[in-house]
Protein backbone atom coordinates (compact mmCIF):
# COMPACT_ATOMS: atom_id res chain seq x y z
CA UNK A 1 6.87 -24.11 -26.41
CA UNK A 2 8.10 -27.25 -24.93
CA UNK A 3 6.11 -28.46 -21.85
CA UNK A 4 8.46 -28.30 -19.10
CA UNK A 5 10.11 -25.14 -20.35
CA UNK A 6 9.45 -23.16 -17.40
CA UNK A 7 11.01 -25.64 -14.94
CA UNK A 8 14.07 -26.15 -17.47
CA UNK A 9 14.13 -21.70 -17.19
CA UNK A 10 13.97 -22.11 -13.35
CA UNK A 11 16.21 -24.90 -12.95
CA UNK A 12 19.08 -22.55 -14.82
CA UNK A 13 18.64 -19.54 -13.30
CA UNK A 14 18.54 -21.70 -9.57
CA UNK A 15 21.75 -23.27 -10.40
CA UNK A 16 23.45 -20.25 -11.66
CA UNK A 17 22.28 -18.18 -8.47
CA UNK A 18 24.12 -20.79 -6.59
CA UNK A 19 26.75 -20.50 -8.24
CA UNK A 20 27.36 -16.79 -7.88
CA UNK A 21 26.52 -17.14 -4.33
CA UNK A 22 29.02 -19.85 -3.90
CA UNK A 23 31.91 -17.53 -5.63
CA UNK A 24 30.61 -14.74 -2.93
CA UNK A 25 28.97 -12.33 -4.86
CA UNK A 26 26.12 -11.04 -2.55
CA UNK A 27 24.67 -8.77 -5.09
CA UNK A 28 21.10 -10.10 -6.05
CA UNK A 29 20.75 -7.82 -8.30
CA UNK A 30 23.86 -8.41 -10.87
CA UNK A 31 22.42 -12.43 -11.09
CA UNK A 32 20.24 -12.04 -14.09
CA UNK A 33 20.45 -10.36 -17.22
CA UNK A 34 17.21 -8.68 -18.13
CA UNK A 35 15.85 -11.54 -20.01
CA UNK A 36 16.20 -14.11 -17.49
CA UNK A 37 14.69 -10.96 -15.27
CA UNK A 38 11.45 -11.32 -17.43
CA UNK A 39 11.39 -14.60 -17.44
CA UNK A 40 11.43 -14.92 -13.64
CA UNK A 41 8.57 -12.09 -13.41
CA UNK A 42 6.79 -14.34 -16.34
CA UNK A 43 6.70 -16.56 -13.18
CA UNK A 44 5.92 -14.79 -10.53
CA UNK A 45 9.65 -14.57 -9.09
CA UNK A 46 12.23 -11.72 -8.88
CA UNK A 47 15.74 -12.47 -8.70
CA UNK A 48 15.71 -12.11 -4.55
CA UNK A 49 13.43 -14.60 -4.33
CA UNK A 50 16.61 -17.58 -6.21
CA UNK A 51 19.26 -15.29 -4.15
CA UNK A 52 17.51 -15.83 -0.65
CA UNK A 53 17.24 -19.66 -1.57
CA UNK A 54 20.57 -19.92 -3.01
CA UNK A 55 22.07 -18.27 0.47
CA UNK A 56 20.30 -20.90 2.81
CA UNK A 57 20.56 -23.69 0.31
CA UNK A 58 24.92 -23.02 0.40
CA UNK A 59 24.93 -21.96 4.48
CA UNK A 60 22.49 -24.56 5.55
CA UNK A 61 21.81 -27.53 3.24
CA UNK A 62 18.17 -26.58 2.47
CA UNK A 63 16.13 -26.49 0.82
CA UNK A 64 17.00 -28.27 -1.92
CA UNK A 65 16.09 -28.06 -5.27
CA UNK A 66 13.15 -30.11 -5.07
CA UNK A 67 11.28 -28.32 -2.37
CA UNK A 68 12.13 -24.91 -4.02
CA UNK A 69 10.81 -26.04 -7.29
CA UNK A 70 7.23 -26.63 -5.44
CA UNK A 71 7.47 -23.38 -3.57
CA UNK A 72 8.40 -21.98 -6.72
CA UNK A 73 5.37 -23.69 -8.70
CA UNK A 74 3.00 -23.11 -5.91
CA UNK A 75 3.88 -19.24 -6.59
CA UNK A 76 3.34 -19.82 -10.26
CA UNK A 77 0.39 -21.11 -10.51
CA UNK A 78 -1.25 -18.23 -7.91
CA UNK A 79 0.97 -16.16 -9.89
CA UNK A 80 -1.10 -17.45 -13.24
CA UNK A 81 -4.60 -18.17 -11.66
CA UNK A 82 -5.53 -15.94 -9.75
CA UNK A 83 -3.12 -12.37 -10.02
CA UNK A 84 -4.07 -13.27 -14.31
CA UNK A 85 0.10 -12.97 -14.37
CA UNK A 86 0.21 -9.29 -13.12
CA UNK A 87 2.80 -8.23 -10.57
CA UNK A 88 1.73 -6.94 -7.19
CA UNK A 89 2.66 -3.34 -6.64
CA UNK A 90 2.22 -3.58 -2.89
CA UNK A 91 4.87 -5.16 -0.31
CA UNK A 92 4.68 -6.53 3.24
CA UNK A 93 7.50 -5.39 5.51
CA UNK A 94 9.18 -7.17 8.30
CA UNK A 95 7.35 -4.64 10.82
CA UNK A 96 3.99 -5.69 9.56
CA UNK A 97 4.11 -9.64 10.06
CA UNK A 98 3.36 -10.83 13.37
CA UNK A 99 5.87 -11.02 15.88
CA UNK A 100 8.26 -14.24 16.09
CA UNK A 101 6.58 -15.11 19.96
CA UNK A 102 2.68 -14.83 18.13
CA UNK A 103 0.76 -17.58 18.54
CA UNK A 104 -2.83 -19.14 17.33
CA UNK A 105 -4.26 -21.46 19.71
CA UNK A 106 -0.92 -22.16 21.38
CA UNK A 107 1.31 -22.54 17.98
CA UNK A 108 3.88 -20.89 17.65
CA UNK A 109 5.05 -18.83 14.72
CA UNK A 110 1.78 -19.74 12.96
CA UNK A 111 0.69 -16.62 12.99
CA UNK A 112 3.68 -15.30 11.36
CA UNK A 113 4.35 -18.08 8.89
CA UNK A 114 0.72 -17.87 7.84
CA UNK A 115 1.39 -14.12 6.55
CA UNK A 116 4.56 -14.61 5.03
CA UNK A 117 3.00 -17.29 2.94
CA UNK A 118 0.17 -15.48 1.99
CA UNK A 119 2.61 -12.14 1.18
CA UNK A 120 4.45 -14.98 -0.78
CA UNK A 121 1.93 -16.26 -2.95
CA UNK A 122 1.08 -12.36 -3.84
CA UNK A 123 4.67 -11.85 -4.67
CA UNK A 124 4.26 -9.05 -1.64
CA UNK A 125 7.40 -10.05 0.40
CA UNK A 126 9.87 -7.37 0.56
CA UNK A 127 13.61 -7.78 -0.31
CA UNK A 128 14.79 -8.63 3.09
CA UNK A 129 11.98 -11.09 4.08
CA UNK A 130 12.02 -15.24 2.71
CA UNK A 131 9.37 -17.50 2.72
CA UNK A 132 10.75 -20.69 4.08
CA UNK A 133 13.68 -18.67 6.14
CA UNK A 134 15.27 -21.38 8.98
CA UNK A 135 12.28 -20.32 11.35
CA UNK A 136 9.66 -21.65 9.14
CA UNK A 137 11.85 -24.67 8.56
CA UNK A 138 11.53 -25.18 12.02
CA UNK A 139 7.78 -24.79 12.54
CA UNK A 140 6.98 -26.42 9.06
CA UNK A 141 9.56 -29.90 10.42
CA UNK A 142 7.81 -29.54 14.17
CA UNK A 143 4.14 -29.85 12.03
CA UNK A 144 5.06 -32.40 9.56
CA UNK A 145 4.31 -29.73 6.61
CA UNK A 146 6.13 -29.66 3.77
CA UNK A 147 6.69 -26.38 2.41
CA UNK A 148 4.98 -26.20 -0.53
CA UNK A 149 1.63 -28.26 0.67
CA UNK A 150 1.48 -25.52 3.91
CA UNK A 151 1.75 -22.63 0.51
CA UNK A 152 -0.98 -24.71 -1.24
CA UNK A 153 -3.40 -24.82 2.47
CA UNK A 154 -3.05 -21.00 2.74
CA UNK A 155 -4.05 -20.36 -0.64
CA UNK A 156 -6.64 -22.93 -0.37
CA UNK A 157 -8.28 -21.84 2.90
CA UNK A 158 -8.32 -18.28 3.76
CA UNK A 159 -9.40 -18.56 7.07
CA UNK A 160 -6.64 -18.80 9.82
CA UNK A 161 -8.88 -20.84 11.86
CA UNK A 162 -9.22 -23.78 8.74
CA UNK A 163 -5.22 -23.31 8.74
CA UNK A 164 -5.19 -24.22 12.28
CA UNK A 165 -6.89 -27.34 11.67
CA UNK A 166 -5.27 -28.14 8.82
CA UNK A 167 -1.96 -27.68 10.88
CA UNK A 168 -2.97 -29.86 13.48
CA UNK A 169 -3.87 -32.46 11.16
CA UNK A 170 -0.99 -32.16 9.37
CA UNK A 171 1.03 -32.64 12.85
CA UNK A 172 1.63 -36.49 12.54
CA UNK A 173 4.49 -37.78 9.92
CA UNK A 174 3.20 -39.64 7.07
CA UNK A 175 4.91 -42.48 6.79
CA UNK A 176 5.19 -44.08 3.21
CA UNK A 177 2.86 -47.28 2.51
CA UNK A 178 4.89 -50.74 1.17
């Protein structure tokens, strides 16, 4: 199997996702054929998951390929390492993440944002929820996180409280080195 072939998969089924979305079909589930089905659960993904970035990626610009790729491979690799590649049966629902206006030590949405990407890396979201939605665009641009480094902290420290810290660390813009 060629190294990258995963990416190459994922980079096909993205494009034709947008695609179908640009020509209006809303219909998630008439995107993939059932091969391209298993080889988005081979990753960790279901066809709702290209659909809901498809939709904000045509209405608002983002995010782009790029940062969806590194969501995407941040999901993969929990996906690999530590699920072993087997699906989780269970599902968060939108009444079960913390409401919008929670906050942890003054923040904002952390709360919330902190559960979705946790539900996220467990392949646990349910249909109508997105990790990286325009709300956590907001809070992840207002903290200088990129999306896929705030996946990487959750999964990396499990307690809210080292999230916390790594947010407010995280809160000043790198700027690149010449």
């Amino acid at each position: 199997m060629e190294l990258n072939a995963w990416t190459k998969g994922l980079r096909g089924a993205y494009d034709k996702a947008l695609s179908l979305y640009r020509d209006g079909n809303r219909d998630d589930s008439s995107y993939f054929a059932d091969d391209e089905k298993r080889f988005l659960a081979s990753i960790g993904l279901r066809p709702i998951n290209l659909y809901d970035y498809a939709e904000d990626f045509v209405s608002a610009a983002e995010p782009d390929w790029e940062t969806f790729l590194l969501i995407a491979a941040a999901r993969r690799d929990y996906f690999l390492f530590e699920q072993e590649g087997c699906a989780n049966p269970e599902e968060i629902t939108a009444d079960q993440l913390a409401p919008m206006s929670a906050t942890l030590d003054g923040i904002a949405w952390l709360p919330r944002i902190i559960q979705k990407a946790r539900a996220f890396l467990q392949g646990a979201l349910c249909h109508d929820i997105m990790y990286c939605c325009g709300g956590d665009r907001r809070f992840l641009k207002e903290n200088c996180l990129h999306p896929a480094d705030f996946l990487r902290a959750v999964w990396a420290k499990t307690d809210d409280q080292k999230i916390l810290s790594f947010v407010r660390r995280s809160g000043t813009p790198n700027e690149p080195t010449s």
